[in-house]
ModelCIF file with pLDDT and N, C-alpha, C, O atoms, coordinates in Angstrom:
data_MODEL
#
_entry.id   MODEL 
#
_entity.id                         1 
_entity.type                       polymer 
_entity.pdbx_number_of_molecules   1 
#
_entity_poly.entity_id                      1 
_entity_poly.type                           'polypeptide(L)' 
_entity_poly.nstd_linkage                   no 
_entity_poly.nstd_monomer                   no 
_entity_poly.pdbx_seq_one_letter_code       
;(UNK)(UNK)(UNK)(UNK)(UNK)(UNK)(UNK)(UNK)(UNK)(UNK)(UNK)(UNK)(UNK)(UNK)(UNK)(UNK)
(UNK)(UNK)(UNK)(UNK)(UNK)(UNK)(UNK)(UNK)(UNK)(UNK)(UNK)(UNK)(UNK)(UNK)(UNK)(UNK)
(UNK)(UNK)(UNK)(UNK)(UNK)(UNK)(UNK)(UNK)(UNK)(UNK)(UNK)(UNK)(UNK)(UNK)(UNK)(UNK)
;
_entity_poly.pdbx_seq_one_letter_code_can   XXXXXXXXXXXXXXXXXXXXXXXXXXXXXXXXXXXXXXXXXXXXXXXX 
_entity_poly.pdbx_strand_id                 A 
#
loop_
_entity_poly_seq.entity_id 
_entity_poly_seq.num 
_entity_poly_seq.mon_id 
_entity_poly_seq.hetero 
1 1  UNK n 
1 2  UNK n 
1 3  UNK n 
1 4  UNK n 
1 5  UNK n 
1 6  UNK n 
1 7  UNK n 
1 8  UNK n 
1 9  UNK n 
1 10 UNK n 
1 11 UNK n 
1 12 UNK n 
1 13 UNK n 
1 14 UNK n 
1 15 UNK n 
1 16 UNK n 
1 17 UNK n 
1 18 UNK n 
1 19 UNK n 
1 20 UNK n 
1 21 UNK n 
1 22 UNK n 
1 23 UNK n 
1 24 UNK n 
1 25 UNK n 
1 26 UNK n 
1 27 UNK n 
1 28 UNK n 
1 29 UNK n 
1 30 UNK n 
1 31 UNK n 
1 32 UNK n 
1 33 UNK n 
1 34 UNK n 
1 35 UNK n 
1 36 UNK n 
1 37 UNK n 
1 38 UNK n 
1 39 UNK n 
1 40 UNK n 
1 41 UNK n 
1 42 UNK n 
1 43 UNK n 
1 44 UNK n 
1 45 UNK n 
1 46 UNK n 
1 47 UNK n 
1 48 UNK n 
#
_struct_asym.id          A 
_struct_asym.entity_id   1 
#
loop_
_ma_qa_metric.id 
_ma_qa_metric.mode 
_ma_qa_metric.name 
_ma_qa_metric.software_group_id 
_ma_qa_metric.type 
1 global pLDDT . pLDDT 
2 local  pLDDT . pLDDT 
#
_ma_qa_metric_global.metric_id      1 
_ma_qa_metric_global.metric_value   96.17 
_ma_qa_metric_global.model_id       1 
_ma_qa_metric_global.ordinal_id     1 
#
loop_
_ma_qa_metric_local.label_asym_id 
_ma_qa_metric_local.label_comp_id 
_ma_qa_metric_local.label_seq_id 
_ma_qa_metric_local.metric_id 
_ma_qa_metric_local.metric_value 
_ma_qa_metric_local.model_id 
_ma_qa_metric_local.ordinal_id 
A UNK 1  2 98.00 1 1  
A UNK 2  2 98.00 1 2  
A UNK 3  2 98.00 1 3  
A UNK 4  2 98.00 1 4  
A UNK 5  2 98.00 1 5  
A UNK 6  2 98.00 1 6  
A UNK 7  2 98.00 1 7  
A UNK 8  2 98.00 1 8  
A UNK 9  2 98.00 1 9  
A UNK 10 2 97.00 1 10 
A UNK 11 2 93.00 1 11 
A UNK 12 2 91.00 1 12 
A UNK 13 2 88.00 1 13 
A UNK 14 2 89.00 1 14 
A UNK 15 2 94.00 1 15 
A UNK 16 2 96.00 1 16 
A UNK 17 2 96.00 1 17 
A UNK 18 2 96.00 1 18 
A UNK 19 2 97.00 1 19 
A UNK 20 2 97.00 1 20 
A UNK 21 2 94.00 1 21 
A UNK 22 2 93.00 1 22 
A UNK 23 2 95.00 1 23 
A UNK 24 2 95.00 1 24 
A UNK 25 2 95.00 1 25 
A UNK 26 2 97.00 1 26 
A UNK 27 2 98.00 1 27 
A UNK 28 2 98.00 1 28 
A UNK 29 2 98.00 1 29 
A UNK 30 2 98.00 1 30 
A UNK 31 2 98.00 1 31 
A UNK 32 2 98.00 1 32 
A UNK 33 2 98.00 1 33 
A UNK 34 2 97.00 1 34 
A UNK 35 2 98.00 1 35 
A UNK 36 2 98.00 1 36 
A UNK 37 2 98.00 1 37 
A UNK 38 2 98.00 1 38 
A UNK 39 2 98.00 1 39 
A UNK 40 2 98.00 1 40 
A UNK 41 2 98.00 1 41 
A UNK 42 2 98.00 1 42 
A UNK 43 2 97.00 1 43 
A UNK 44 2 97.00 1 44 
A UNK 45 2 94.00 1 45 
A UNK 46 2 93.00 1 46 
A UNK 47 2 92.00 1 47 
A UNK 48 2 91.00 1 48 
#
loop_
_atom_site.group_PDB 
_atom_site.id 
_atom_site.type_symbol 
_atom_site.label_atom_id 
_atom_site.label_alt_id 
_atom_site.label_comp_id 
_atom_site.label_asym_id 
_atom_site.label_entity_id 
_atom_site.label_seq_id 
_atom_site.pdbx_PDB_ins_code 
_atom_site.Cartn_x 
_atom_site.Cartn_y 
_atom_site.Cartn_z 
_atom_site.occupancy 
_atom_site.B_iso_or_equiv 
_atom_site.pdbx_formal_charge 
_atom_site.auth_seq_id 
_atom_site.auth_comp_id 
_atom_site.auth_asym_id 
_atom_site.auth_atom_id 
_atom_site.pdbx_PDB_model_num 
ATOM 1   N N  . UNK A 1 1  ? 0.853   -1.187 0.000  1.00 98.00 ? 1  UNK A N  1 
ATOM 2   C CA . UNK A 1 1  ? 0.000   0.000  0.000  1.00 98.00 ? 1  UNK A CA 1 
ATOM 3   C C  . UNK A 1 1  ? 0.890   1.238  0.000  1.00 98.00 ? 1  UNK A C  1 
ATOM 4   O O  . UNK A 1 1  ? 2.096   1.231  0.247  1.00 98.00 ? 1  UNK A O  1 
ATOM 5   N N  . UNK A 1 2  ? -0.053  2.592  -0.391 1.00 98.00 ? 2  UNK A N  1 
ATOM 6   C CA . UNK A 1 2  ? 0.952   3.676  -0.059 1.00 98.00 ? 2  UNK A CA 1 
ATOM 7   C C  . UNK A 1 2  ? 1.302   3.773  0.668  1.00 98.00 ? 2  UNK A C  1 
ATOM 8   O O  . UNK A 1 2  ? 0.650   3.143  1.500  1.00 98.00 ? 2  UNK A O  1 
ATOM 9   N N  . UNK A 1 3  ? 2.576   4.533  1.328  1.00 98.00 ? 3  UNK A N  1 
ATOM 10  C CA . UNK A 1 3  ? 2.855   4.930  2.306  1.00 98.00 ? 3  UNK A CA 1 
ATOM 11  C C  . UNK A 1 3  ? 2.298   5.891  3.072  1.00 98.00 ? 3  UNK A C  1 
ATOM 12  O O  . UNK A 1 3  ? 2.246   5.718  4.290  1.00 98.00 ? 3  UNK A O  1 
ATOM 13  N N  . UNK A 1 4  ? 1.794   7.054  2.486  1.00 98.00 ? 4  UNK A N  1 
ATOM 14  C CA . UNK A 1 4  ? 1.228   7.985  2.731  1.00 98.00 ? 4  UNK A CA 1 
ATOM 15  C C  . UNK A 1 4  ? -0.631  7.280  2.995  1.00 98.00 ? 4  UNK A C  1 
ATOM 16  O O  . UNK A 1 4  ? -1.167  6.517  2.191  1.00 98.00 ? 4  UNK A O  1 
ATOM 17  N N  . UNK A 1 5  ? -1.020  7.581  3.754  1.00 98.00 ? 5  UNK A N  1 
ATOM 18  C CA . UNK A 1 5  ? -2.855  7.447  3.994  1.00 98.00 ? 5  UNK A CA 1 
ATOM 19  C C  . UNK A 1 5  ? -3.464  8.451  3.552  1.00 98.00 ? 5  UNK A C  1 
ATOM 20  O O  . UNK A 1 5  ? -3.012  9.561  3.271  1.00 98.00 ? 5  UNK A O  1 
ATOM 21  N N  . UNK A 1 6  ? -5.273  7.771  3.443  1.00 98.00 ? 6  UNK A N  1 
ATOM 22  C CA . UNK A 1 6  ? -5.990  8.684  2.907  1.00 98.00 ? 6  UNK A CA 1 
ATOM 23  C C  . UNK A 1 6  ? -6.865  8.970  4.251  1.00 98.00 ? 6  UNK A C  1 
ATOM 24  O O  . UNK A 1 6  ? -7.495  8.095  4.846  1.00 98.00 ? 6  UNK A O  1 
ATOM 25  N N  . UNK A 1 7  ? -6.802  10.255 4.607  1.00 98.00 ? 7  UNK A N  1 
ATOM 26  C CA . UNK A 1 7  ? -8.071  10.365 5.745  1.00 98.00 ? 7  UNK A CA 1 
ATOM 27  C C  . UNK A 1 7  ? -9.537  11.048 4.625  1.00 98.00 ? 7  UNK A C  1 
ATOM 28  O O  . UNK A 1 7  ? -9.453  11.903 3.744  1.00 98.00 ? 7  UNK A O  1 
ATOM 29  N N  . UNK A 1 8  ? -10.729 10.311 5.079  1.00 98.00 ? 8  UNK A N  1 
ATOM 30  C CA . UNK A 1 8  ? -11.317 11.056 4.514  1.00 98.00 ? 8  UNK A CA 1 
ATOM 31  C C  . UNK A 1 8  ? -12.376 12.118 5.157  1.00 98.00 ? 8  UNK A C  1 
ATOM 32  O O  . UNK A 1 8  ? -13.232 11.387 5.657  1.00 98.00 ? 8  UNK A O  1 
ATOM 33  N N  . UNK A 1 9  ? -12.753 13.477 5.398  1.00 98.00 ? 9  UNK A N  1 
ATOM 34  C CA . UNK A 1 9  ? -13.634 13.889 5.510  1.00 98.00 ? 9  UNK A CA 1 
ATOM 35  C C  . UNK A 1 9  ? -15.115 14.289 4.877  1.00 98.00 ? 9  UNK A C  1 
ATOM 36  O O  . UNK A 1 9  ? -15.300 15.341 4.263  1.00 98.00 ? 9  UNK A O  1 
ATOM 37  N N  . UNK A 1 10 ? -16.167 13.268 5.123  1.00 97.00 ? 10 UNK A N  1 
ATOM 38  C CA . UNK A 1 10 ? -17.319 13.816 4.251  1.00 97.00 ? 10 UNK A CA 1 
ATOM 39  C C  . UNK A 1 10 ? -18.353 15.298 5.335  1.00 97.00 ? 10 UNK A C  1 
ATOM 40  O O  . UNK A 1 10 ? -18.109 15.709 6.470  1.00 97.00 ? 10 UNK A O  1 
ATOM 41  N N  . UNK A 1 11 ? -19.234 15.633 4.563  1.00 93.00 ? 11 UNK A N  1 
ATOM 42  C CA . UNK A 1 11 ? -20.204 16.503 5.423  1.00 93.00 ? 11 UNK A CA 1 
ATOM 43  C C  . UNK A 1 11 ? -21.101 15.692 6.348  1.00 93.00 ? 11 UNK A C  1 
ATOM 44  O O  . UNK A 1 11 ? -21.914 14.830 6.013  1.00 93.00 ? 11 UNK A O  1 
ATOM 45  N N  . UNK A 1 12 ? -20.800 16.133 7.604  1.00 91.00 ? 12 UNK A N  1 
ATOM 46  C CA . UNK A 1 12 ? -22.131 15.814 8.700  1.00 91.00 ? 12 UNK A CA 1 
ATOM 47  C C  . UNK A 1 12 ? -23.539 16.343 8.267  1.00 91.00 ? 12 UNK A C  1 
ATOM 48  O O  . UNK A 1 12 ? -24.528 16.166 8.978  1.00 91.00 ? 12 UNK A O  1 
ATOM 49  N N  . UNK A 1 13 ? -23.583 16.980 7.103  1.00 88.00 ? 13 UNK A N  1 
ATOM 50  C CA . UNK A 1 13 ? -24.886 17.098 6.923  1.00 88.00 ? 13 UNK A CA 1 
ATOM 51  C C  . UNK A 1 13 ? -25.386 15.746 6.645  1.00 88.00 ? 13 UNK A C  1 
ATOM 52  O O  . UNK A 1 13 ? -26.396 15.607 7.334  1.00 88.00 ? 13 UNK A O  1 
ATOM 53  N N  . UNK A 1 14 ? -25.145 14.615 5.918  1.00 89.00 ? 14 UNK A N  1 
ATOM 54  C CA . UNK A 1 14 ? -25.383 13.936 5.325  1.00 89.00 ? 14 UNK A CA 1 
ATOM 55  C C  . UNK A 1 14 ? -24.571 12.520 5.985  1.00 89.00 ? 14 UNK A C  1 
ATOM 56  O O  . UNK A 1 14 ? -23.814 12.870 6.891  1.00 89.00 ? 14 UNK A O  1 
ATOM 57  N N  . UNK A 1 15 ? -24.556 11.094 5.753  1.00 94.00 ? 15 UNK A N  1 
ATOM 58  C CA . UNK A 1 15 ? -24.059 10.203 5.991  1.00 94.00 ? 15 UNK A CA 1 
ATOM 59  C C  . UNK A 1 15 ? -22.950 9.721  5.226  1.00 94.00 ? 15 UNK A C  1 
ATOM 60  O O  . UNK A 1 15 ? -23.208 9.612  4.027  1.00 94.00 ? 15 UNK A O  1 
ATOM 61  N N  . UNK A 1 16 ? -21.809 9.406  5.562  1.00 96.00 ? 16 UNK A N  1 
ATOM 62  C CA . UNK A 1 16 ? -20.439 9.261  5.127  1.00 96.00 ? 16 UNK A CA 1 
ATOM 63  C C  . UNK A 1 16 ? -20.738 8.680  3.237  1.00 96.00 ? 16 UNK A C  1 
ATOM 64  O O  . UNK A 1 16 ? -20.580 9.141  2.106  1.00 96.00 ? 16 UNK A O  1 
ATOM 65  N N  . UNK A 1 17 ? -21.348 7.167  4.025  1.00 96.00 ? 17 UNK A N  1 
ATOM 66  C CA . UNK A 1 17 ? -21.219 6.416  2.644  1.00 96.00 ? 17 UNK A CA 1 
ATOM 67  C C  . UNK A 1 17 ? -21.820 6.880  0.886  1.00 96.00 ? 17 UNK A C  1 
ATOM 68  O O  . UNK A 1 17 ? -21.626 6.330  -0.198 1.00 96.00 ? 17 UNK A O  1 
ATOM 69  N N  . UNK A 1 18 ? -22.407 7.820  1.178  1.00 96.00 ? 18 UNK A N  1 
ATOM 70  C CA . UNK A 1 18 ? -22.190 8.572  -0.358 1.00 96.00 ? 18 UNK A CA 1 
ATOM 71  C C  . UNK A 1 18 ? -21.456 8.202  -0.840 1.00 96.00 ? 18 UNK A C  1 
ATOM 72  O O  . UNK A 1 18 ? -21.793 7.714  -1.918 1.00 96.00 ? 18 UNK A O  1 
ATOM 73  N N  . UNK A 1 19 ? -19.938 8.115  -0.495 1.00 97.00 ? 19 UNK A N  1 
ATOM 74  C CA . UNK A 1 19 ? -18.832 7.408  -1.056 1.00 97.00 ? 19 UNK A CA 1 
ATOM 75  C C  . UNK A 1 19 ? -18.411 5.826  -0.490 1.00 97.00 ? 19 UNK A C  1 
ATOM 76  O O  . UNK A 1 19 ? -17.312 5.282  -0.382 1.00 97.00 ? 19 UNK A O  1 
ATOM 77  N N  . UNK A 1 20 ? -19.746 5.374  -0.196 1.00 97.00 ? 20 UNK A N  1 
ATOM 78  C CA . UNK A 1 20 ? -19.367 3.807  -0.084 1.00 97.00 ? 20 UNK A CA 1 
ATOM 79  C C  . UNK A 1 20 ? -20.951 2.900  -0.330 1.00 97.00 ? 20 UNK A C  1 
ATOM 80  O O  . UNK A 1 20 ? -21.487 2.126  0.463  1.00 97.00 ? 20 UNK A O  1 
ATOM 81  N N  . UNK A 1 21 ? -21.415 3.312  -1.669 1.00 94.00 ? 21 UNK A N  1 
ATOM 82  C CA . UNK A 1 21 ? -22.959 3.442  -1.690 1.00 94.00 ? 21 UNK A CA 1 
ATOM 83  C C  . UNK A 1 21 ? -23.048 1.781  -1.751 1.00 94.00 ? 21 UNK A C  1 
ATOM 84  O O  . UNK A 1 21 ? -23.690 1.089  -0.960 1.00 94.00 ? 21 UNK A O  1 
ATOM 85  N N  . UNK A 1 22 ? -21.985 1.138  -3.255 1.00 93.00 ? 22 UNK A N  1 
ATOM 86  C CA . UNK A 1 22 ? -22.673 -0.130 -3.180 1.00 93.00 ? 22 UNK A CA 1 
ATOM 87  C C  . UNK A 1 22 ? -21.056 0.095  -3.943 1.00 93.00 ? 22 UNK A C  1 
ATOM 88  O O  . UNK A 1 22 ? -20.573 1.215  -4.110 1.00 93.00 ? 22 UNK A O  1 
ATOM 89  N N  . UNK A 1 23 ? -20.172 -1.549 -4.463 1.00 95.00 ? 23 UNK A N  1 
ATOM 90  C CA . UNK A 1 23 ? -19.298 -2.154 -4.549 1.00 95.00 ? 23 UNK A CA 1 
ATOM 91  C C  . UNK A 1 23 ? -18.863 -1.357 -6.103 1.00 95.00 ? 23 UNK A C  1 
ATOM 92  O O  . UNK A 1 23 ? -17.741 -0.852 -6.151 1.00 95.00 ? 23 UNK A O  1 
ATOM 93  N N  . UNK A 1 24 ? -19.534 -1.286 -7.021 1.00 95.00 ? 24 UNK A N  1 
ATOM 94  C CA . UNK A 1 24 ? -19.941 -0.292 -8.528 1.00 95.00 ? 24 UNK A CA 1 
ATOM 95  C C  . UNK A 1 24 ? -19.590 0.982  -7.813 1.00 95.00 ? 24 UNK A C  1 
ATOM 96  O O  . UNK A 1 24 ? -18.391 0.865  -7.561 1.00 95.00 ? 24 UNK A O  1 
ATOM 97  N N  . UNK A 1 25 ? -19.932 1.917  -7.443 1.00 95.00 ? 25 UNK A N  1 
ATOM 98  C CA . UNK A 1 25 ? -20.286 2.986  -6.729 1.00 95.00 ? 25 UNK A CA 1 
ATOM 99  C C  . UNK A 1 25 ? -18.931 3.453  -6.264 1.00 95.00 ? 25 UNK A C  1 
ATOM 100 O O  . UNK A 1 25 ? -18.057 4.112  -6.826 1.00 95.00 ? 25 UNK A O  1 
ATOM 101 N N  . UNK A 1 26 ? -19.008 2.999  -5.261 1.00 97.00 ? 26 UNK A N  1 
ATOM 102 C CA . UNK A 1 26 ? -17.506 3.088  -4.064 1.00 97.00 ? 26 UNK A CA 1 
ATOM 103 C C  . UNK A 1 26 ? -16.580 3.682  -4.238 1.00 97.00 ? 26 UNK A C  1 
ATOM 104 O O  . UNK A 1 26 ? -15.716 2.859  -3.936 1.00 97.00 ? 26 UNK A O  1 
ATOM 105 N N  . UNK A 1 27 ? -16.026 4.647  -4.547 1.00 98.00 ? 27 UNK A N  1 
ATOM 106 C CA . UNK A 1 27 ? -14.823 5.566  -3.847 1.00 98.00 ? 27 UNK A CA 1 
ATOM 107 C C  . UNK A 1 27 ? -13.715 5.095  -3.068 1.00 98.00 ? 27 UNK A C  1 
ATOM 108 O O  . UNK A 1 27 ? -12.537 5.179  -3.415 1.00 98.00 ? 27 UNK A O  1 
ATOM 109 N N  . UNK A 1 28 ? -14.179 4.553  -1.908 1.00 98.00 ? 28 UNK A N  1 
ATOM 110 C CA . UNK A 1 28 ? -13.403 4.215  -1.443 1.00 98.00 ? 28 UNK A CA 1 
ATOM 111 C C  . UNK A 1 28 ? -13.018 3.092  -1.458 1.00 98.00 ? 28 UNK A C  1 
ATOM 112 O O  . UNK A 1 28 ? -11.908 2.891  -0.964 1.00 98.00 ? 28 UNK A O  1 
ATOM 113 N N  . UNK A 1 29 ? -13.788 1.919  -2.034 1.00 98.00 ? 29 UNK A N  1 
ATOM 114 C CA . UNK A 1 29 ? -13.451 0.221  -2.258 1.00 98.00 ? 29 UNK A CA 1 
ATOM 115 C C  . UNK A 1 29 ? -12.199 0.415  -3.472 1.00 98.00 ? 29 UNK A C  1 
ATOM 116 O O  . UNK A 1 29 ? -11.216 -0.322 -3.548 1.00 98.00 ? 29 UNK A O  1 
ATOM 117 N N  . UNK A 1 30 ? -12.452 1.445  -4.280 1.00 98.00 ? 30 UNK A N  1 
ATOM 118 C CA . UNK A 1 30 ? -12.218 2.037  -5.290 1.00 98.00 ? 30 UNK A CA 1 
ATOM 119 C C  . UNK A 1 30 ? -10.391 2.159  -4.960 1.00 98.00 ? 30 UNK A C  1 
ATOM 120 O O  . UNK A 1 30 ? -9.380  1.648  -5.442 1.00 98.00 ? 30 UNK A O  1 
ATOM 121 N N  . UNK A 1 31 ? -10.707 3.145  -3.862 1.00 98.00 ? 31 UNK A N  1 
ATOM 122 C CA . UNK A 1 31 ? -9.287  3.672  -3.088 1.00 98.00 ? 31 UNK A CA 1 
ATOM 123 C C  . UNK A 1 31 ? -8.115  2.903  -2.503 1.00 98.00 ? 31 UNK A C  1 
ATOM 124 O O  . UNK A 1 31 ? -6.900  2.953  -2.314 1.00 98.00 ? 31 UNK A O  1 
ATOM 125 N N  . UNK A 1 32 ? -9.428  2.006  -2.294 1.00 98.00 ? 32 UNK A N  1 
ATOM 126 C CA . UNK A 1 32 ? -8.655  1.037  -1.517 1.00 98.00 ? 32 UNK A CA 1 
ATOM 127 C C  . UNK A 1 32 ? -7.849  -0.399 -2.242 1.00 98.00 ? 32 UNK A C  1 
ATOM 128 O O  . UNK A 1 32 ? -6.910  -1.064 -1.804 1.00 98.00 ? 32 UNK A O  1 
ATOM 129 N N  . UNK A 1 33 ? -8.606  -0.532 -3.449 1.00 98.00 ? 33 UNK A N  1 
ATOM 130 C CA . UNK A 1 33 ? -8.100  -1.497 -4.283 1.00 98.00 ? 33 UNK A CA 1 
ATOM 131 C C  . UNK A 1 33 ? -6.711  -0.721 -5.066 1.00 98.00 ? 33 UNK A C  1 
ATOM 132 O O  . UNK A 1 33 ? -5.736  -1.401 -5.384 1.00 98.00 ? 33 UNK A O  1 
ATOM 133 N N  . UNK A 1 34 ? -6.757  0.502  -5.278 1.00 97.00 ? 34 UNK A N  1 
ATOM 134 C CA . UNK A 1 34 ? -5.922  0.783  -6.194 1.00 97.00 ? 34 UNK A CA 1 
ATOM 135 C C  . UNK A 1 34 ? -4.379  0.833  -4.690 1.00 97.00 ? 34 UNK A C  1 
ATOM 136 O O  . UNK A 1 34 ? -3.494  1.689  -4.674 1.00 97.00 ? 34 UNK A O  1 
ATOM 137 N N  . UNK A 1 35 ? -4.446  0.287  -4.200 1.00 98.00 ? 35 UNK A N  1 
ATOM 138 C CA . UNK A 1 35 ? -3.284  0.123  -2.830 1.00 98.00 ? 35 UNK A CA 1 
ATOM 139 C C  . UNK A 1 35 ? -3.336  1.444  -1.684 1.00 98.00 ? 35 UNK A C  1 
ATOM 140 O O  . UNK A 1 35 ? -2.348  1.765  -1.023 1.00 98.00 ? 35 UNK A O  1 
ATOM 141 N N  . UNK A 1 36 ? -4.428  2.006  -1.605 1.00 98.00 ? 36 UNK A N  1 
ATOM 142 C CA . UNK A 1 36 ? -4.080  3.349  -0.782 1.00 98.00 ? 36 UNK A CA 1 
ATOM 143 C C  . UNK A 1 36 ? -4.698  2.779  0.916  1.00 98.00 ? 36 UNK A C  1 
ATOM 144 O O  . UNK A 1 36 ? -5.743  2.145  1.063  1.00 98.00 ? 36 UNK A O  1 
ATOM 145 N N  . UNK A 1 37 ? -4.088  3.049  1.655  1.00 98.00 ? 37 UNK A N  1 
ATOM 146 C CA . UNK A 1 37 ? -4.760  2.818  2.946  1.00 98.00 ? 37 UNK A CA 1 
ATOM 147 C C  . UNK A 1 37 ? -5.861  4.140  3.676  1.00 98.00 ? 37 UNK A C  1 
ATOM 148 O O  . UNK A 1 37 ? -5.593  5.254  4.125  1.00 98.00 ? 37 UNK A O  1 
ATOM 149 N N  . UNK A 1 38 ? -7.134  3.401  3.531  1.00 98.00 ? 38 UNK A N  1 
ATOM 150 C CA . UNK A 1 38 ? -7.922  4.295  3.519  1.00 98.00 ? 38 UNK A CA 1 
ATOM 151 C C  . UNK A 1 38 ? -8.819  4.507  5.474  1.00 98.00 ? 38 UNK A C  1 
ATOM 152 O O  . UNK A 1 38 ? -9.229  3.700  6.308  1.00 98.00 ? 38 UNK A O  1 
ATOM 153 N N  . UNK A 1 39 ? -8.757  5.680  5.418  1.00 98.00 ? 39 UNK A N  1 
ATOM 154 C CA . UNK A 1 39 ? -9.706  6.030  6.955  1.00 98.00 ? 39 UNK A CA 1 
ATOM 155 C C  . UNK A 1 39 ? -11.289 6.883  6.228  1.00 98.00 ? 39 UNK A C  1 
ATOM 156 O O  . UNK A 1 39 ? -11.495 7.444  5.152  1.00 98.00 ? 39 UNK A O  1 
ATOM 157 N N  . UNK A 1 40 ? -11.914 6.688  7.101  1.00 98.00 ? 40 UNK A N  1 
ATOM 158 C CA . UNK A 1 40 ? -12.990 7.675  6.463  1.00 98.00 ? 40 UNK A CA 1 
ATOM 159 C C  . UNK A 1 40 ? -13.966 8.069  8.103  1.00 98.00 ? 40 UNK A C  1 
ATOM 160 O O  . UNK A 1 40 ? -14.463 7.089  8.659  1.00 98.00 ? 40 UNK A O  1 
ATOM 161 N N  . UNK A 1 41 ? -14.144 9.256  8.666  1.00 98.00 ? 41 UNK A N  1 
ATOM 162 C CA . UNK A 1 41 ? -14.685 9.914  9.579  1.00 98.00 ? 41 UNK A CA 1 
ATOM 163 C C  . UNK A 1 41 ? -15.941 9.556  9.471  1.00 98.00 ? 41 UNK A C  1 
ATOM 164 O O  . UNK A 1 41 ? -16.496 9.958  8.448  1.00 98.00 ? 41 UNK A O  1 
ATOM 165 N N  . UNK A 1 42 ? -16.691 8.808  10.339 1.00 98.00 ? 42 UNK A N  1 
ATOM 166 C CA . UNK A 1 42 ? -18.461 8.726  10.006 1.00 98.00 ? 42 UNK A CA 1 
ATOM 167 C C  . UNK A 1 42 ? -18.696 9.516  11.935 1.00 98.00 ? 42 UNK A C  1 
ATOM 168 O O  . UNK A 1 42 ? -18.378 9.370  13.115 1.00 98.00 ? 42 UNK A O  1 
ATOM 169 N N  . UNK A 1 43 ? -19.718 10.604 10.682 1.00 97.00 ? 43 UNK A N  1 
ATOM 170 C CA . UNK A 1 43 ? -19.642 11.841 12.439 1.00 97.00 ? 43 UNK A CA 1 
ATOM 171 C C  . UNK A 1 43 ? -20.961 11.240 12.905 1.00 97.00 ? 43 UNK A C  1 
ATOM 172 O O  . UNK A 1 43 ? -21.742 10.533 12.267 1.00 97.00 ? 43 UNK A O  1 
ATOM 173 N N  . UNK A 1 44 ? -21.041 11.716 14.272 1.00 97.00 ? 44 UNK A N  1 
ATOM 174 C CA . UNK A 1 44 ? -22.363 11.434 14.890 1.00 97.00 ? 44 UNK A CA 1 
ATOM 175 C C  . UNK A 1 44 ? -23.464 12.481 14.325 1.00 97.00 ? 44 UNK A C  1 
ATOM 176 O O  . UNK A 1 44 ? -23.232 13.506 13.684 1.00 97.00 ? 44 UNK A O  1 
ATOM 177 N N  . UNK A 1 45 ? -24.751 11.951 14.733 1.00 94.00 ? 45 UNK A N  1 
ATOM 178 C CA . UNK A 1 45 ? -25.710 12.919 14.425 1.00 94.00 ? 45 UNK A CA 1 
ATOM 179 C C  . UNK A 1 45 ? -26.577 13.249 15.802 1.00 94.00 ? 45 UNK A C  1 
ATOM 180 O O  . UNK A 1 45 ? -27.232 12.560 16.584 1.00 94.00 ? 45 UNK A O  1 
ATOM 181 N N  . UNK A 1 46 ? -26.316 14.352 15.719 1.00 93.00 ? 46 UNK A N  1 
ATOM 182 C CA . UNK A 1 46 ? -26.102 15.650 17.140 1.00 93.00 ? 46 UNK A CA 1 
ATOM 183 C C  . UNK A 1 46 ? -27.516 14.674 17.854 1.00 93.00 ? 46 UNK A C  1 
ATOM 184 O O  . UNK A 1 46 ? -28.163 13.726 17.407 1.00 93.00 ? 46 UNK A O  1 
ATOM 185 N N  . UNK A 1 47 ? -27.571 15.341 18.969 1.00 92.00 ? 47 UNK A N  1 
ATOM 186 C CA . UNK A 1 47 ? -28.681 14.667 20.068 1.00 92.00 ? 47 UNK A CA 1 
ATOM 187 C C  . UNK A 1 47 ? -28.245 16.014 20.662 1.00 92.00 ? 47 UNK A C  1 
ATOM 188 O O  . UNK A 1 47 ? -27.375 16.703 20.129 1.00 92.00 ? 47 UNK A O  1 
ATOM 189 N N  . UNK A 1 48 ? -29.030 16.439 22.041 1.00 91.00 ? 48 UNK A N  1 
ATOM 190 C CA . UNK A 1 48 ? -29.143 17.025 23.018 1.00 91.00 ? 48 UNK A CA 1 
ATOM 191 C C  . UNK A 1 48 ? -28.042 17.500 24.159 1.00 91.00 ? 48 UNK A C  1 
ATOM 192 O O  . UNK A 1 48 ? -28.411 18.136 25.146 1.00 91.00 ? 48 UNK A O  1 
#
């Protein structure tokens, strides 16, 4: 894999996997096949 990592940040408006919709789709399956070591941030959704 690279040496270097991928962190990813998506918008908390919305849920991460936009970029991990289905196996076709994927970004990051995507990212990850082409040798990159991938992180991806899935934020909480706010409460009280």
């Amino acid at each position: 894999v690279y040496r270097t990592p991928v962190l990813i940040f998506p918008p908390w408006i919305n849920r991460f996997y936009i970029l991990d919709l289905n196996p076709e789709k994927s970004f990051i399956r995507w990212a990850v096949e082409r040798g990159l070591t991938v992180f991806v941030v899935s934020w909480r959704s706010a409460d009280a």
